[in-house]
C-alpha atoms as a PDB file:
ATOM      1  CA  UNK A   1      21.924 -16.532  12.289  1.00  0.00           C
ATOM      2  CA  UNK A   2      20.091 -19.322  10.468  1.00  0.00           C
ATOM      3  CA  UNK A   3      18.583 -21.521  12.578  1.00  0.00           C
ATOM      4  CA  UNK A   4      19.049 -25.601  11.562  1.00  0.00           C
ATOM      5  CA  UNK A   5      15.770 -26.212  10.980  1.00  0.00           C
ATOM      6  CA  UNK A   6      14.871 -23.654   8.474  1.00  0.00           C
ATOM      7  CA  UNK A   7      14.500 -24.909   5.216  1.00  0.00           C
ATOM      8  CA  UNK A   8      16.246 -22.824   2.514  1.00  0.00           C
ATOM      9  CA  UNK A   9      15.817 -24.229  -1.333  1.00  0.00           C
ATOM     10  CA  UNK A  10      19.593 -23.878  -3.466  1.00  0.00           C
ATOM     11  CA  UNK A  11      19.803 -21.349  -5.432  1.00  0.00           C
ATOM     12  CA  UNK A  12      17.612 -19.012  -2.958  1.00  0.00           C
ATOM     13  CA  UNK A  13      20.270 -15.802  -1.946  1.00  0.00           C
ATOM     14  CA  UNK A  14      20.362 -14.594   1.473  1.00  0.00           C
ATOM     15  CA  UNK A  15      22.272 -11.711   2.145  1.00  0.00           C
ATOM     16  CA  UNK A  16      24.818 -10.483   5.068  1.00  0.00           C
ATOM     17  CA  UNK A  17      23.664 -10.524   8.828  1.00  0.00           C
ATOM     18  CA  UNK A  18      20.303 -12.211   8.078  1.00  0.00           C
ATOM     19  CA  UNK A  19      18.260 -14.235  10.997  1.00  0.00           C
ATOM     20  CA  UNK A  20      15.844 -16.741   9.856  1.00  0.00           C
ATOM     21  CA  UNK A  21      14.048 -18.840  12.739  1.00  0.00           C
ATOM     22  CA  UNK A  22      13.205 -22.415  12.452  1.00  0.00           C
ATOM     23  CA  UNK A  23      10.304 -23.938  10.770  1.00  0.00           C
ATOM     24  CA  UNK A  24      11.018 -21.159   8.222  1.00  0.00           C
ATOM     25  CA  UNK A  25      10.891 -22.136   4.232  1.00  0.00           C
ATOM     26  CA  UNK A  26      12.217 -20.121   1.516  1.00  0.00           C
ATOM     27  CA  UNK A  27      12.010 -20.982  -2.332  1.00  0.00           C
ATOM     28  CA  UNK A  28      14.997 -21.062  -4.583  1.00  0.00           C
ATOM     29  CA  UNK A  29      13.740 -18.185  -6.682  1.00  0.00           C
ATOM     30  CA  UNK A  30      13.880 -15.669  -3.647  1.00  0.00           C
ATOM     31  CA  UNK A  31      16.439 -12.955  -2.815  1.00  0.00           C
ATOM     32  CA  UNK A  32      16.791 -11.877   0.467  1.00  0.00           C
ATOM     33  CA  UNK A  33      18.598  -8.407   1.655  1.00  0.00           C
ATOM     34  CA  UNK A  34      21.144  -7.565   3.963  1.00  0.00           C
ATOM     35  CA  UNK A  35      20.562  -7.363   8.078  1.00  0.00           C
ATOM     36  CA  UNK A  36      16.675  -8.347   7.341  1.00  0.00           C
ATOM     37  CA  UNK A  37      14.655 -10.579  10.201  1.00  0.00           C
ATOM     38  CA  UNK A  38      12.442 -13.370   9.284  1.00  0.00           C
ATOM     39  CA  UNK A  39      11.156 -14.776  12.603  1.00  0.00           C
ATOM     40  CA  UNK A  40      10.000 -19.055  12.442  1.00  0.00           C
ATOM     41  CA  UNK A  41       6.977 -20.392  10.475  1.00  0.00           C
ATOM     42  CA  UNK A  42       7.121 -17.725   7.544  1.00  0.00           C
ATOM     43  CA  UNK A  43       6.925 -18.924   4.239  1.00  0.00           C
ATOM     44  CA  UNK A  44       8.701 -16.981   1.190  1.00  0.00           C
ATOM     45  CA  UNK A  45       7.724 -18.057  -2.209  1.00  0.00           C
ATOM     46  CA  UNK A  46       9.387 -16.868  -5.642  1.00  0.00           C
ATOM     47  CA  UNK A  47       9.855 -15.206  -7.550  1.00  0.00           C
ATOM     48  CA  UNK A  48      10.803 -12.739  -4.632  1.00  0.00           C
ATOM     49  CA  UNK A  49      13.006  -9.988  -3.726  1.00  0.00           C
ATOM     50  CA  UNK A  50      13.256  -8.235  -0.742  1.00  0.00           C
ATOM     51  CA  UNK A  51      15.227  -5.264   0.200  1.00  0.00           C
ATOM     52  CA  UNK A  52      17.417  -4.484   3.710  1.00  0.00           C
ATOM     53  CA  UNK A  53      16.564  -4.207   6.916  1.00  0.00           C
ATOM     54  CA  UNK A  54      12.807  -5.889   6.355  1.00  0.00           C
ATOM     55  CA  UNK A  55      11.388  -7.630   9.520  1.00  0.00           C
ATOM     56  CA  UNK A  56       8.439 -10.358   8.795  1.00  0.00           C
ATOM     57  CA  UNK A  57       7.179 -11.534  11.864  1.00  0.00           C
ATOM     58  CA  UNK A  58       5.803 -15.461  12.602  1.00  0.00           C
ATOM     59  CA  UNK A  59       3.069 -17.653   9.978  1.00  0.00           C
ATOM     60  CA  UNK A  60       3.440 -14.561   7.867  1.00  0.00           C
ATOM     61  CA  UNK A  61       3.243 -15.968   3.872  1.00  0.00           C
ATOM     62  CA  UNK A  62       5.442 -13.530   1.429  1.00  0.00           C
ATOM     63  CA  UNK A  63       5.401 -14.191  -2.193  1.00  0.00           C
ATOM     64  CA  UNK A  64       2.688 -16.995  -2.428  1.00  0.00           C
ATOM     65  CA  UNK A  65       0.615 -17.805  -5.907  1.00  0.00           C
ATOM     66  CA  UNK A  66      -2.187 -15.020  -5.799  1.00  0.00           C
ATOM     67  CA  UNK A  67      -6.179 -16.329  -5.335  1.00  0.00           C
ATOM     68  CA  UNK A  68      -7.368 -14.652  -9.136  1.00  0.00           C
ATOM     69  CA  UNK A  69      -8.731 -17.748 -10.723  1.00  0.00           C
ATOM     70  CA  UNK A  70      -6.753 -16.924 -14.157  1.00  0.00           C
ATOM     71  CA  UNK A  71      -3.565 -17.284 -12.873  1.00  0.00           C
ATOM     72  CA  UNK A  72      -2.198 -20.258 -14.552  1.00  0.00           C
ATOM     73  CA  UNK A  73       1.305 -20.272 -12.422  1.00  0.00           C
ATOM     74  CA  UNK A  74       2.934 -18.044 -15.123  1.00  0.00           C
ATOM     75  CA  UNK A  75       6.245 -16.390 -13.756  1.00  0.00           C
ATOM     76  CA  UNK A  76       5.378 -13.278 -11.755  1.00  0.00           C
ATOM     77  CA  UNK A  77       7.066 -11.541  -9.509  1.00  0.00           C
ATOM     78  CA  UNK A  78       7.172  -9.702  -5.832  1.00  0.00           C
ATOM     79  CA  UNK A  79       9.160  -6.685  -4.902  1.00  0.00           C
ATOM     80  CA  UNK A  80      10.012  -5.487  -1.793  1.00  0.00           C
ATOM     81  CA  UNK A  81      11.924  -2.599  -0.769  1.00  0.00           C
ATOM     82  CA  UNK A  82      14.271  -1.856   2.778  1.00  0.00           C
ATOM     83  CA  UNK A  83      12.706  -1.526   6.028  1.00  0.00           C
ATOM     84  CA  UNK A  84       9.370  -2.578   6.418  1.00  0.00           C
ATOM     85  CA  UNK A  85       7.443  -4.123   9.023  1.00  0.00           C
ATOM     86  CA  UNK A  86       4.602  -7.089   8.644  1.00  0.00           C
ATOM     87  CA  UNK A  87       3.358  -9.021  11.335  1.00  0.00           C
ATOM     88  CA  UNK A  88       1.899 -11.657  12.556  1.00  0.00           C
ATOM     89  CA  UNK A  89       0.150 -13.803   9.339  1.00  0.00           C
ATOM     90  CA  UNK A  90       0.183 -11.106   6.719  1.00  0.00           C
ATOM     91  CA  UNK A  91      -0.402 -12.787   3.449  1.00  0.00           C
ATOM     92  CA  UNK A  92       1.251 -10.758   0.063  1.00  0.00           C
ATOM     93  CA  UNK A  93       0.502 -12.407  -3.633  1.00  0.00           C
ATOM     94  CA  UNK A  94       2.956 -12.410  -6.395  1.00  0.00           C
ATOM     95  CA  UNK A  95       1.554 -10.412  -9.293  1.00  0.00           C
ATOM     96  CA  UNK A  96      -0.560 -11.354 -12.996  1.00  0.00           C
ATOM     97  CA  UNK A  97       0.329 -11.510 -16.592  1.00  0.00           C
ATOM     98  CA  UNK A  98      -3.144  -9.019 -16.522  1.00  0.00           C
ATOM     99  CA  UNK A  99      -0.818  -6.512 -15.340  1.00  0.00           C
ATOM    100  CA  UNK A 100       2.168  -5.921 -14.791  1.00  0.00           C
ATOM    101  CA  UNK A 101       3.375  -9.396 -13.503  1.00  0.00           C
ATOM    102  CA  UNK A 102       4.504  -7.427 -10.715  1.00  0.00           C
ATOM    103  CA  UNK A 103       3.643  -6.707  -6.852  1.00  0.00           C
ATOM    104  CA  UNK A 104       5.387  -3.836  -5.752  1.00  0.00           C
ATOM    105  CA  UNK A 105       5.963  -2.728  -1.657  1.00  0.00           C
ATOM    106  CA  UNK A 106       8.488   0.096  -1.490  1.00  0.00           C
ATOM    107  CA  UNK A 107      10.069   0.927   1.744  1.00  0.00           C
ATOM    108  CA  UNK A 108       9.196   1.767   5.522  1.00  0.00           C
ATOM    109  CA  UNK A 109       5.756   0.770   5.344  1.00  0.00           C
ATOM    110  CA  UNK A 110       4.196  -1.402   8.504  1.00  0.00           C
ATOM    111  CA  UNK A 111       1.847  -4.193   7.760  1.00  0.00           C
ATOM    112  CA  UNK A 112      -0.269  -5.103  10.822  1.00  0.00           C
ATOM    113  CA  UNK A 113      -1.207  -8.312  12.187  1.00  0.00           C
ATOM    114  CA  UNK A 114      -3.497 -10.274   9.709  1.00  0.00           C
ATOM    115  CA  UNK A 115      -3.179  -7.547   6.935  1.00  0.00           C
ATOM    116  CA  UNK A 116      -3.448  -9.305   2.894  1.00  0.00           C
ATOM    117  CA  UNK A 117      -1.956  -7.272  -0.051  1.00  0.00           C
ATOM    118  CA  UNK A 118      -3.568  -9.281  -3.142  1.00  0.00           C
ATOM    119  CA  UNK A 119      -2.255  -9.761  -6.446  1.00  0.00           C
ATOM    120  CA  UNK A 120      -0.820  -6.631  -8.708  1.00  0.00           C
ATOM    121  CA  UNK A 121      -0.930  -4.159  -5.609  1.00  0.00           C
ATOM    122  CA  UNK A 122       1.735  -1.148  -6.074  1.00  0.00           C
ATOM    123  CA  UNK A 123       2.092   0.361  -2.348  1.00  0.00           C
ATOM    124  CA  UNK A 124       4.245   3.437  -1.927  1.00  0.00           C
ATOM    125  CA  UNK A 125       6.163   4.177   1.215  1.00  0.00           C
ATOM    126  CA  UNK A 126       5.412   5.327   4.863  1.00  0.00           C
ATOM    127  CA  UNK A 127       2.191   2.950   4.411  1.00  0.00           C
ATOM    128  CA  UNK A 128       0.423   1.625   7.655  1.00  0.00           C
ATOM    129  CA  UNK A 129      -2.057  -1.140   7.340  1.00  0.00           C
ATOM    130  CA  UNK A 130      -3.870  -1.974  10.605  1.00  0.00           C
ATOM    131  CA  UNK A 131      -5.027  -4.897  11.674  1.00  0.00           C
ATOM    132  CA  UNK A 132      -7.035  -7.249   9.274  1.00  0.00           C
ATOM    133  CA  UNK A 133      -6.986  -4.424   6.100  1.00  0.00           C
ATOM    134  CA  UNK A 134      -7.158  -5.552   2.995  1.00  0.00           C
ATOM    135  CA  UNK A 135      -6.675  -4.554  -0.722  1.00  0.00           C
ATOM    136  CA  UNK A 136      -7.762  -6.530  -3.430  1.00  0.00           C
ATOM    137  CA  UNK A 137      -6.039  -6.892  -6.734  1.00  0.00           C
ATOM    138  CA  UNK A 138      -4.554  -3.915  -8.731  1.00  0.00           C
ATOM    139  CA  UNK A 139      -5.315  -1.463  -5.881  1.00  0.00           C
ATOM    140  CA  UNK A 140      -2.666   1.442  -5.958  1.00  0.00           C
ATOM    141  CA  UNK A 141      -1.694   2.825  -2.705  1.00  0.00           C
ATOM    142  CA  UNK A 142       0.112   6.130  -2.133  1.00  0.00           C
ATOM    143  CA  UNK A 143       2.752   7.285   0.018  1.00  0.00           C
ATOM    144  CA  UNK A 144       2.220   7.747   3.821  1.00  0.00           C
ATOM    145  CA  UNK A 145      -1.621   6.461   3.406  1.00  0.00           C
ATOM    146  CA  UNK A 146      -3.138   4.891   5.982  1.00  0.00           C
ATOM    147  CA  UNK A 147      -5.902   2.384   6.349  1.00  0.00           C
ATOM    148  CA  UNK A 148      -7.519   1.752   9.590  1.00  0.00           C
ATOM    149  CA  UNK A 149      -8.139  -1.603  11.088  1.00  0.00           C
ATOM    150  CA  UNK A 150     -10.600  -3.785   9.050  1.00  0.00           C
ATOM    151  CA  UNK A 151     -10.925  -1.563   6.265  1.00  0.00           C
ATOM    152  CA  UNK A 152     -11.160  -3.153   2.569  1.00  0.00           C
ATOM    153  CA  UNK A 153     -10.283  -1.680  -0.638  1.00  0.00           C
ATOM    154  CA  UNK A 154     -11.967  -2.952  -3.868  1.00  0.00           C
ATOM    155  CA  UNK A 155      -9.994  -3.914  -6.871  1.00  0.00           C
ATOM    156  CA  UNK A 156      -8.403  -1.307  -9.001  1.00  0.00           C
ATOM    157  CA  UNK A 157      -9.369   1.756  -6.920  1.00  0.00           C
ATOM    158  CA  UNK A 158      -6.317   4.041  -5.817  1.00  0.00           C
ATOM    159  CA  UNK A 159      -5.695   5.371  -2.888  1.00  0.00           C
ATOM    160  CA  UNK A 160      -4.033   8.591  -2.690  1.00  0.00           C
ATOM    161  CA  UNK A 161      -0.437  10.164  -0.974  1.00  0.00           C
ATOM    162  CA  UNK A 162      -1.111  11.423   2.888  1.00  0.00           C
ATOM    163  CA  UNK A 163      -4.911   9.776   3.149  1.00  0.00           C
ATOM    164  CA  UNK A 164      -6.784   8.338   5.674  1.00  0.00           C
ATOM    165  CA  UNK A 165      -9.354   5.514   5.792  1.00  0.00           C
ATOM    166  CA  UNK A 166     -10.982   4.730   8.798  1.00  0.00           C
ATOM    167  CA  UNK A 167     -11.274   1.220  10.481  1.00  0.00           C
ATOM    168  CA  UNK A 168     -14.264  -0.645   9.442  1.00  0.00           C
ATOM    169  CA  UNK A 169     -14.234   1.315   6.062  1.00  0.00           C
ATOM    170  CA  UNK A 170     -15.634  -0.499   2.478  1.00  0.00           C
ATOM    171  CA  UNK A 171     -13.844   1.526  -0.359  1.00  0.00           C
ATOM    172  CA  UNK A 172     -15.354   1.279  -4.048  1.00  0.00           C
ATOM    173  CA  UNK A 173     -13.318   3.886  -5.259  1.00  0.00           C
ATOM    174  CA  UNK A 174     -10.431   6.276  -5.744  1.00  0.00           C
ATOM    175  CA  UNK A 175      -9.721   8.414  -2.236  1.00  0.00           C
ATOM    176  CA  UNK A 176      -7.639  11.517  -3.358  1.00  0.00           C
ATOM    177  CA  UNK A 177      -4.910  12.543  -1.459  1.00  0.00           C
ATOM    178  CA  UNK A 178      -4.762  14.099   1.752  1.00  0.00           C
ATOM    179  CA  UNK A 179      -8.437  12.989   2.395  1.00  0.00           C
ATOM    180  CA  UNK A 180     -10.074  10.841   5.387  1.00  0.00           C
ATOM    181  CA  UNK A 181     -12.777   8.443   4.476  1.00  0.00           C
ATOM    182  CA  UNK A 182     -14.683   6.377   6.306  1.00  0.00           C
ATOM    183  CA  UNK A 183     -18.186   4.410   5.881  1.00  0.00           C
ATOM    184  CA  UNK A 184     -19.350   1.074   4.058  1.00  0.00           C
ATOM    185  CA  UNK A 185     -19.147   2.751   0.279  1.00  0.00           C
ATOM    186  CA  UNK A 186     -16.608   5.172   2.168  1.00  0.00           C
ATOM    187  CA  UNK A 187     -17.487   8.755   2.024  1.00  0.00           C
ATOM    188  CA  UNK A 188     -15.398  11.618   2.185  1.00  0.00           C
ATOM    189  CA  UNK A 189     -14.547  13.634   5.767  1.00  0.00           C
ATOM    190  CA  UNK A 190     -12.317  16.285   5.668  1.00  0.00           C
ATOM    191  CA  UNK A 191      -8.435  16.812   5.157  1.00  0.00           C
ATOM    192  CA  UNK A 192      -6.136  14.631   6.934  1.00  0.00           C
ATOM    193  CA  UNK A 193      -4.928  18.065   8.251  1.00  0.00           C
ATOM    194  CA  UNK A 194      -3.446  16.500  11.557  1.00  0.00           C
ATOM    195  CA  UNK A 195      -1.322  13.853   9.290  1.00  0.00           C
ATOM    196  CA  UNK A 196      -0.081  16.750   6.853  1.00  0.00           C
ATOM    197  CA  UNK A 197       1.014  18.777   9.978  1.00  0.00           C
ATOM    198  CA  UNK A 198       2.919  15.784  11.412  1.00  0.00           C
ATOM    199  CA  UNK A 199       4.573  15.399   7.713  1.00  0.00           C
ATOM    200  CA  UNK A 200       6.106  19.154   7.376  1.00  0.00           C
ATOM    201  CA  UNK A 201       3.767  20.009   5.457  1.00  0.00           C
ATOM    202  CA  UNK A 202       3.514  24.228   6.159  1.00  0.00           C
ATOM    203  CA  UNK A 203       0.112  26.550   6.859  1.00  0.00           C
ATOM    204  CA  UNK A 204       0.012  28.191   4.019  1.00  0.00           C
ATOM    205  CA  UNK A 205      -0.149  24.600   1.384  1.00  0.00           C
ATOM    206  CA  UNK A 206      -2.896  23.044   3.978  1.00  0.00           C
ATOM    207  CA  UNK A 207      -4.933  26.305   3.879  1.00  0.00           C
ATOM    208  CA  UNK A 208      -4.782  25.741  -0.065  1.00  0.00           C
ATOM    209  CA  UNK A 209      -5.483  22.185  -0.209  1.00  0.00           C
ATOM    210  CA  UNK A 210      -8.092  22.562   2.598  1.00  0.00           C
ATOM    211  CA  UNK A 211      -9.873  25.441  -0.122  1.00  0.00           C
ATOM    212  CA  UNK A 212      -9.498  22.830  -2.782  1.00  0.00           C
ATOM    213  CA  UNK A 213     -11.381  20.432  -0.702  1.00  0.00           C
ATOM    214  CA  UNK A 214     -14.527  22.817   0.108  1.00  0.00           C
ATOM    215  CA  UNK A 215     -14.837  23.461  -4.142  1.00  0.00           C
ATOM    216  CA  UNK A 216     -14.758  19.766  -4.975  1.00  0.00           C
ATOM    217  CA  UNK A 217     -16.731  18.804  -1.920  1.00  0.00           C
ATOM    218  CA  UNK A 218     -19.200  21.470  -0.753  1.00  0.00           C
ATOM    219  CA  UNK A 219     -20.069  24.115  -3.450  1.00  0.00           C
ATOM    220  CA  UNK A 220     -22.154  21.431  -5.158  1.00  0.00           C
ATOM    221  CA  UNK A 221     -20.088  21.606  -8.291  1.00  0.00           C
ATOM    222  CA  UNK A 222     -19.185  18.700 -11.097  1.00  0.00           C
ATOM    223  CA  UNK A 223     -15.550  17.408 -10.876  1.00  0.00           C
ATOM    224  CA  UNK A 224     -14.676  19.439 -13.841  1.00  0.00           C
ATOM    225  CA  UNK A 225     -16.067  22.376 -12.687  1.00  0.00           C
ATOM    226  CA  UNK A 226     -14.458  21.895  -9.263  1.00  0.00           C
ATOM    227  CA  UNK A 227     -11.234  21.919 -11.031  1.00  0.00           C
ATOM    228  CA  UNK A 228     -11.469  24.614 -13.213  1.00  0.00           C
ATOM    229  CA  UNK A 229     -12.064  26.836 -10.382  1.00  0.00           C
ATOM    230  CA  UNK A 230      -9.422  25.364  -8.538  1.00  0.00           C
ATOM    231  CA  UNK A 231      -7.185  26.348 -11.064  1.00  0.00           C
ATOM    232  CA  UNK A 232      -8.175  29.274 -11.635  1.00  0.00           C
ATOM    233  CA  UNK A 233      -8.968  30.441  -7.639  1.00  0.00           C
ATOM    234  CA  UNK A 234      -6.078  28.795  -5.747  1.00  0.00           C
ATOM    235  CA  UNK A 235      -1.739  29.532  -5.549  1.00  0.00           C
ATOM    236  CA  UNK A 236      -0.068  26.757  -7.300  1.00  0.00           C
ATOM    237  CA  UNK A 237       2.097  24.233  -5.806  1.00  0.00           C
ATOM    238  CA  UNK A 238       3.687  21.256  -6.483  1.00  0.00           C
ATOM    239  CA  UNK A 239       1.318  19.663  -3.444  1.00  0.00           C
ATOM    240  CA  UNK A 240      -1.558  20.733  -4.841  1.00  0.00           C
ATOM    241  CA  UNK A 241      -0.904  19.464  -8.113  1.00  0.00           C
ATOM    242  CA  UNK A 242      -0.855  16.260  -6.708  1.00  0.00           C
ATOM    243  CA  UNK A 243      -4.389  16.512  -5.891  1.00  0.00           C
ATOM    244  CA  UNK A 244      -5.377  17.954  -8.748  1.00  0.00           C
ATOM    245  CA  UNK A 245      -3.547  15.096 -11.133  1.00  0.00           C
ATOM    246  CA  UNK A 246      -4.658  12.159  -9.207  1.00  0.00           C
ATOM    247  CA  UNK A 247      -8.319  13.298  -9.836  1.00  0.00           C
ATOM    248  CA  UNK A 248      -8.003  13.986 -13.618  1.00  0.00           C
ATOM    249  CA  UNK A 249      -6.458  10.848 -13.675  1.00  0.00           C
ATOM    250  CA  UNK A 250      -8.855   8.595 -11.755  1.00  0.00           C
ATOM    251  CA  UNK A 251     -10.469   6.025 -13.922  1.00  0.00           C
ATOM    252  CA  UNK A 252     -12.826   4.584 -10.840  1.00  0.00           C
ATOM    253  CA  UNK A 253     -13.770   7.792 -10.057  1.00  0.00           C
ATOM    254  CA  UNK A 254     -13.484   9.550  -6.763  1.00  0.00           C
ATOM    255  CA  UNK A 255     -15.350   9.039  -3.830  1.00  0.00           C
ATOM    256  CA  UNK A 256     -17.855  12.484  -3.136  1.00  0.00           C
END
């Protein structure tokens, strides 16, 4: 059902089994999916596309010009993929022509009250972002990470697959996956064992990743030296790779 009062620009495409509530406005460059639920007072800006099944909750603003002071309203874009969740006045910014031109959300993610993804932002799946969290431009965040009420991630860093950062938490760079952090300059504090458990991930790969995190964090040893011996000490597996890659390949470097 579209409700008469919501404002829908022409050319804007709205797919089967869609409810939009009044007060609602949505651009003519947007592209809404199948059975998706868009509550009154949201605002969708364009370029935009948004998968199925996608629920954005009241005063939430999707798709909006992003705040870097470069952008010149070149064409960028939004993507959004099927089945996520975001609340009450989450704000998410198109992308810049410093990137990609391109803000990325893939699928099943929740997006708490209040939460802002900024401009360039790539966010994997299974994502929760609590209350108030933010992440600034060109952050990269990893499937099933989570980032705990208040918590603010500084521009560019990455934040790995199956992490967790605590409420109140000030990240300045790269968490690697798996890992909880937590602190203002966020520190690192221990395996998100509890998360990889819930996730089917089995003993034997969280005793291994759990060894890998004791060499990089608590035999006093530089990163490369923490990674030669975890090569050279610990089974492989594809989950530890993971780990291992996303460190090699941090360009922030890692929090320690």
């Amino acid at each position: 059902m579209i409700h008469e009062q919501a404002i829908i620009e022409e050319g804007a495409k709205i797919g089967k089994n869609v409810t939009i509530g009044p007060w609602t406005y949505i651009s003519k460059d947007v592209v809404i999916g199948d059975n998706c639920h868009i509550s009154s007072h949201v605002v969708i800006n364009g370029p935009t596309r948004i998968g199925k099944g996608n629920r954005i909750f009241q005063f939430a603003s999707i798709g909006e010009d992003c705040q870097d002071l470069k952008y010149a309203g070149e064409p960028t874009e939004l993507v959004i993929g099927d089945n996520n969740t975001f609340r009450e006045c989450c704000t998410i910014h198109r992308g810049t022509i410093q990137d990609q031109g391109l803000t990325a959300i893939g699928s099943n993610n929740l997006f708490m009250a209040y939460t802002h993804v900024a401009h360039d932002c790539m966010v994997g799946d299974h994502c929760i972002m609590a209350n108030n969290a933010s992440i600034a431009g060109h952050v990269h965040l990893g499937d099933y990470a989570i980032l705990g009420g208040m918590s603010g991630i500084h521009q560019f860093c990455h934040i790995g697959a199956h992490s967790f950062v605590a409420a109140n938490s000030l990240v300045v760079k790269d968490v690697p996956p798996y890992i909880m952090a937590s602190g203002d300059g966020a520190k690192p504090f221990g395996l998100n064992s509890e998360g990889l458990k819930r996730r089917g991930f089995n003993g034997e790969v969280i005793s291994s990743i759990k060894k890998a995190y004791r060499i990089l964090y608590r035999q006093k040893l530089t990163i490369d030296e923490a990674l030669d011996k975890i090569n050279n000490e610990l089974p492989e597996s594809s989950e530890l790779q993971v780990f291992i890659d996303f460190i090699k390949s941090s360009n922030r470097g890692i929090i320690r």
